[in-house]
PDB file of N, CA and C in Angstrom:
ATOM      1  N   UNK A   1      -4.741  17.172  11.010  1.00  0.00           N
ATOM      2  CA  UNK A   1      -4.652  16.002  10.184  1.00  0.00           C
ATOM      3  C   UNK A   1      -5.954  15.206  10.219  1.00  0.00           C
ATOM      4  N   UNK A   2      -6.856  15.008  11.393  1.00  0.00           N
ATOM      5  CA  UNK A   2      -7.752  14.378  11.347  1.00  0.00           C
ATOM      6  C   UNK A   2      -9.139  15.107  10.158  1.00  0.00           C
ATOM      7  N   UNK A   3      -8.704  16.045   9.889  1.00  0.00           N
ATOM      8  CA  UNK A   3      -9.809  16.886   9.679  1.00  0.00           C
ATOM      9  C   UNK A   3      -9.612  16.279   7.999  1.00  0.00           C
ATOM     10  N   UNK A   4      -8.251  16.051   7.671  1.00  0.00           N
ATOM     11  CA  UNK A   4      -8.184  16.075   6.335  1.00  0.00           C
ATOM     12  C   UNK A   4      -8.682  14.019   5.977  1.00  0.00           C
ATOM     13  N   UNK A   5      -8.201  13.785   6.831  1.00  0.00           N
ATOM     14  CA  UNK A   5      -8.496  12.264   6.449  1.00  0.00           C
ATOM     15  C   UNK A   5      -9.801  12.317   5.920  1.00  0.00           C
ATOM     16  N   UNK A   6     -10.848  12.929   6.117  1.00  0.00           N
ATOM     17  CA  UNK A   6     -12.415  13.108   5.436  1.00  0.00           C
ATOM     18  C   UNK A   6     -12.503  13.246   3.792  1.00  0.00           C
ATOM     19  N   UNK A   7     -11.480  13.931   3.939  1.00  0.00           N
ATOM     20  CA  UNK A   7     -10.922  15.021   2.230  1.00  0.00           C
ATOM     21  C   UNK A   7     -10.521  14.308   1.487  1.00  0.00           C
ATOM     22  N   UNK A   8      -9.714  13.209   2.075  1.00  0.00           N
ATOM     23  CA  UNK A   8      -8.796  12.635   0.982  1.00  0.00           C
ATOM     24  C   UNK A   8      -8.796  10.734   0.333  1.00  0.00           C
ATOM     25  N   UNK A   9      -8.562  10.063   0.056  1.00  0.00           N
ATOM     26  CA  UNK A   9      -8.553   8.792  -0.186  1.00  0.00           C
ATOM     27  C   UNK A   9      -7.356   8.213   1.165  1.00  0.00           C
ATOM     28  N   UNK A  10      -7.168   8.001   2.048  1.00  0.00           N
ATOM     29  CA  UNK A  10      -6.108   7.600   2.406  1.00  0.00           C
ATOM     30  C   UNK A  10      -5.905   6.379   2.495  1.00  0.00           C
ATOM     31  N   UNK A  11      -4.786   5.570   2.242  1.00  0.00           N
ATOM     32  CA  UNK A  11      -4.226   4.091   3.212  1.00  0.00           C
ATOM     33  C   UNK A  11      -5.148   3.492   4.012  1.00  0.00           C
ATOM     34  N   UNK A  12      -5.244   2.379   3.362  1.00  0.00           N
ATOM     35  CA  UNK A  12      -6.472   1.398   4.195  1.00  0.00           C
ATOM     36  C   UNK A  12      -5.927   0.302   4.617  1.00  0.00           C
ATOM     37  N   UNK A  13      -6.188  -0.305   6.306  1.00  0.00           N
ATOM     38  CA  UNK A  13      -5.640  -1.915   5.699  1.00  0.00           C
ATOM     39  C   UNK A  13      -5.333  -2.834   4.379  1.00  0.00           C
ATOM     40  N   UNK A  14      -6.872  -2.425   3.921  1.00  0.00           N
ATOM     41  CA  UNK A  14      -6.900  -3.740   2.951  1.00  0.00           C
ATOM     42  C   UNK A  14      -6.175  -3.170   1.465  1.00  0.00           C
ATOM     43  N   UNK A  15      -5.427  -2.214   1.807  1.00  0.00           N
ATOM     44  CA  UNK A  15      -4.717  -1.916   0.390  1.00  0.00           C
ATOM     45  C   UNK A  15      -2.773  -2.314   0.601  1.00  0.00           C
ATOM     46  N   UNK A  16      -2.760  -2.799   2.158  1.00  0.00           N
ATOM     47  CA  UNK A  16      -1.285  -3.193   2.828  1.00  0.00           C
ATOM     48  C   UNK A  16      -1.697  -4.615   2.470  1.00  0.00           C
ATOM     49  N   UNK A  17      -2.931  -5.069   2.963  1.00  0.00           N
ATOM     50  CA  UNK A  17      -3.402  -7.074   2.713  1.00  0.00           C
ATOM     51  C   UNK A  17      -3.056  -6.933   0.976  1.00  0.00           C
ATOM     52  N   UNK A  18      -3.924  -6.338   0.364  1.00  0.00           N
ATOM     53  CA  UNK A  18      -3.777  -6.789  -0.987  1.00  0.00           C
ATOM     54  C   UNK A  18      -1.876  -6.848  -1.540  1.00  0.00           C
ATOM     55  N   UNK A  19      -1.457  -6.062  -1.003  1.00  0.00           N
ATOM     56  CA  UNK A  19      -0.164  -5.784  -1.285  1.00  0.00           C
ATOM     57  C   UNK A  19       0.952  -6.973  -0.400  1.00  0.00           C
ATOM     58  N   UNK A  20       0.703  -7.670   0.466  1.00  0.00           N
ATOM     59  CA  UNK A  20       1.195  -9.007   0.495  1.00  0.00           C
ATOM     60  C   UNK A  20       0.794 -10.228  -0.017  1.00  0.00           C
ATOM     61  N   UNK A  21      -0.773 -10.219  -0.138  1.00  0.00           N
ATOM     62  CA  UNK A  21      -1.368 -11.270  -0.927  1.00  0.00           C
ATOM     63  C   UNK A  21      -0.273 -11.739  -2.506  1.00  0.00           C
ATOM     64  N   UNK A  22      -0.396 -10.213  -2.938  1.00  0.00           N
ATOM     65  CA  UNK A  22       0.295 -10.030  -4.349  1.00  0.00           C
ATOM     66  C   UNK A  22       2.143 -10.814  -4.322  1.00  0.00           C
ATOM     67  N   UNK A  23       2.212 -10.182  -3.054  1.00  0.00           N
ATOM     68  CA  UNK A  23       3.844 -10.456  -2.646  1.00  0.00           C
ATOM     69  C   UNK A  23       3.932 -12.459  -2.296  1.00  0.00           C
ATOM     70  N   UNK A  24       2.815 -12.741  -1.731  1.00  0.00           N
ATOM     71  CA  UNK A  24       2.916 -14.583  -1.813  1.00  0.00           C
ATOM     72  C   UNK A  24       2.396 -14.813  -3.115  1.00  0.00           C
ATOM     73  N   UNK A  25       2.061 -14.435  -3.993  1.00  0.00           N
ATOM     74  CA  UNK A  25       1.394 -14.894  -5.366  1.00  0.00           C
ATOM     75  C   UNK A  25       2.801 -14.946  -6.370  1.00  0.00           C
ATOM     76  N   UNK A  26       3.875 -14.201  -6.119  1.00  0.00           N
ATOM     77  CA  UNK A  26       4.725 -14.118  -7.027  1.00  0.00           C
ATOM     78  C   UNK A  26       5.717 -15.398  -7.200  1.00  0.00           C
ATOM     79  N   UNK A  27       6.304 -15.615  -8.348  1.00  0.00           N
ATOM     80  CA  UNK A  27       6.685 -16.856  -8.204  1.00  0.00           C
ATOM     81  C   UNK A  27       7.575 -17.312  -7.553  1.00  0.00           C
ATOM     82  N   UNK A  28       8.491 -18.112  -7.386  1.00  0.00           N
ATOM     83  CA  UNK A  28       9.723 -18.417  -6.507  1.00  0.00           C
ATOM     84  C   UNK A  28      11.000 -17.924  -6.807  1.00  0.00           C
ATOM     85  N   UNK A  29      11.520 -18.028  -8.142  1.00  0.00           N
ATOM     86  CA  UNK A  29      12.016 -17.523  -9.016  1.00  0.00           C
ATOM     87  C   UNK A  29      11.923 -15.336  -8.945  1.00  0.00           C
ATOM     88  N   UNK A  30      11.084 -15.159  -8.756  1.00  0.00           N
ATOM     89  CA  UNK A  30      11.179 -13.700  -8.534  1.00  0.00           C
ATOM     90  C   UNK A  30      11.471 -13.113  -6.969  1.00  0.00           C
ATOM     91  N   UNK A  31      12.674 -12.123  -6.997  1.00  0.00           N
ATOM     92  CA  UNK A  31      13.046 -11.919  -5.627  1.00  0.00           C
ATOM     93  C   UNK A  31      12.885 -10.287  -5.583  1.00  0.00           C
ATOM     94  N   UNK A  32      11.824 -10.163  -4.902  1.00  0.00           N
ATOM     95  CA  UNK A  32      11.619  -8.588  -4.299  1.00  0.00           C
ATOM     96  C   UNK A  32      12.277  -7.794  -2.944  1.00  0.00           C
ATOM     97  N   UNK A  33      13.064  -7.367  -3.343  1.00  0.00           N
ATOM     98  CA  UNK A  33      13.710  -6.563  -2.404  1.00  0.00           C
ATOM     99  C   UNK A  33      13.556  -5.759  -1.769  1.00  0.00           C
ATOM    100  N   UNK A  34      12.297  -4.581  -1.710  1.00  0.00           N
ATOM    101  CA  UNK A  34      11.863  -3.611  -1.665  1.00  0.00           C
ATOM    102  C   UNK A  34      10.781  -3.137  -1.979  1.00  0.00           C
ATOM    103  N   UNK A  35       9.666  -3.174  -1.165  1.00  0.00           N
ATOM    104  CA  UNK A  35       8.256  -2.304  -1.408  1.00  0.00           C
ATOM    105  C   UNK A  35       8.392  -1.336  -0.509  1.00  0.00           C
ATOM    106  N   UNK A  36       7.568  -0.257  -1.593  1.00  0.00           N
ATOM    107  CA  UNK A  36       7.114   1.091  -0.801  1.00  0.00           C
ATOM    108  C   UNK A  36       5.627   1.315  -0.875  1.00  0.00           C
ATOM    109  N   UNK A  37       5.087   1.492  -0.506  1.00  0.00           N
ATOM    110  CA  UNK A  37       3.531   1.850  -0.627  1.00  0.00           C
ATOM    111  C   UNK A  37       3.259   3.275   0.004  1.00  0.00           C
ATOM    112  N   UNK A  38       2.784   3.971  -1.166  1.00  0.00           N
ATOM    113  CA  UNK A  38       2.754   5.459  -1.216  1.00  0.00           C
ATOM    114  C   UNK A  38       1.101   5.690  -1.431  1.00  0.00           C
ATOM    115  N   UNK A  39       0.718   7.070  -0.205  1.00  0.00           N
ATOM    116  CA  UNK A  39      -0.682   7.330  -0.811  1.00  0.00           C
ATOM    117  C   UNK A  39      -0.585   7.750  -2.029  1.00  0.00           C
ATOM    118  N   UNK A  40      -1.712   8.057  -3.189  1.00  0.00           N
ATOM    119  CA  UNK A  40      -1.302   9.119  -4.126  1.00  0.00           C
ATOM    120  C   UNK A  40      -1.670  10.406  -3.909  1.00  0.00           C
ATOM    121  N   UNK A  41      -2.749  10.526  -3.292  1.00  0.00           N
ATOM    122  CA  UNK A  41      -3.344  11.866  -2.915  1.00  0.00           C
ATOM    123  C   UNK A  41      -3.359  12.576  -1.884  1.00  0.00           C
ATOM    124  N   UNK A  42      -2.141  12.001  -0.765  1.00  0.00           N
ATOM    125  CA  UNK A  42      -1.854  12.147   0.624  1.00  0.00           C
ATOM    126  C   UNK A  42      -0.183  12.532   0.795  1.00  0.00           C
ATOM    127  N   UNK A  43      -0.250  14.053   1.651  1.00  0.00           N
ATOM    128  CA  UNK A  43       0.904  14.510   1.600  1.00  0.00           C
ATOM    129  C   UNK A  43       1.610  13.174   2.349  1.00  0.00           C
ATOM    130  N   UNK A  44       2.671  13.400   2.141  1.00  0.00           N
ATOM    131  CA  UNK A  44       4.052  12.630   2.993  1.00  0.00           C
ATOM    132  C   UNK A  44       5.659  13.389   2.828  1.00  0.00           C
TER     133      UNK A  44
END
């Protein structure tokens, strides 16, 4: 696995930060129940 992390785009902190930033930006009125955050180019 380490070998492939070179290969591929993977999961960065700052793509989990941007993805709560987004989650306090939403309005009050909107209720999110559920995030998933998926690589796109990374088996799972």
């Amino acid at each position: 696995m380490a070998d492939l992390i070179h290969d591929i785009d993977v999961l960065q902190g700052a793509d989990i930060a941007e993805t709560v930033a987004f989650l306090a930006a939403v309005p009050r009125h909107v209720n999110l129940t559920e995030i998933t955050i998926l690589p796109t180019a990374q088996a799972v």
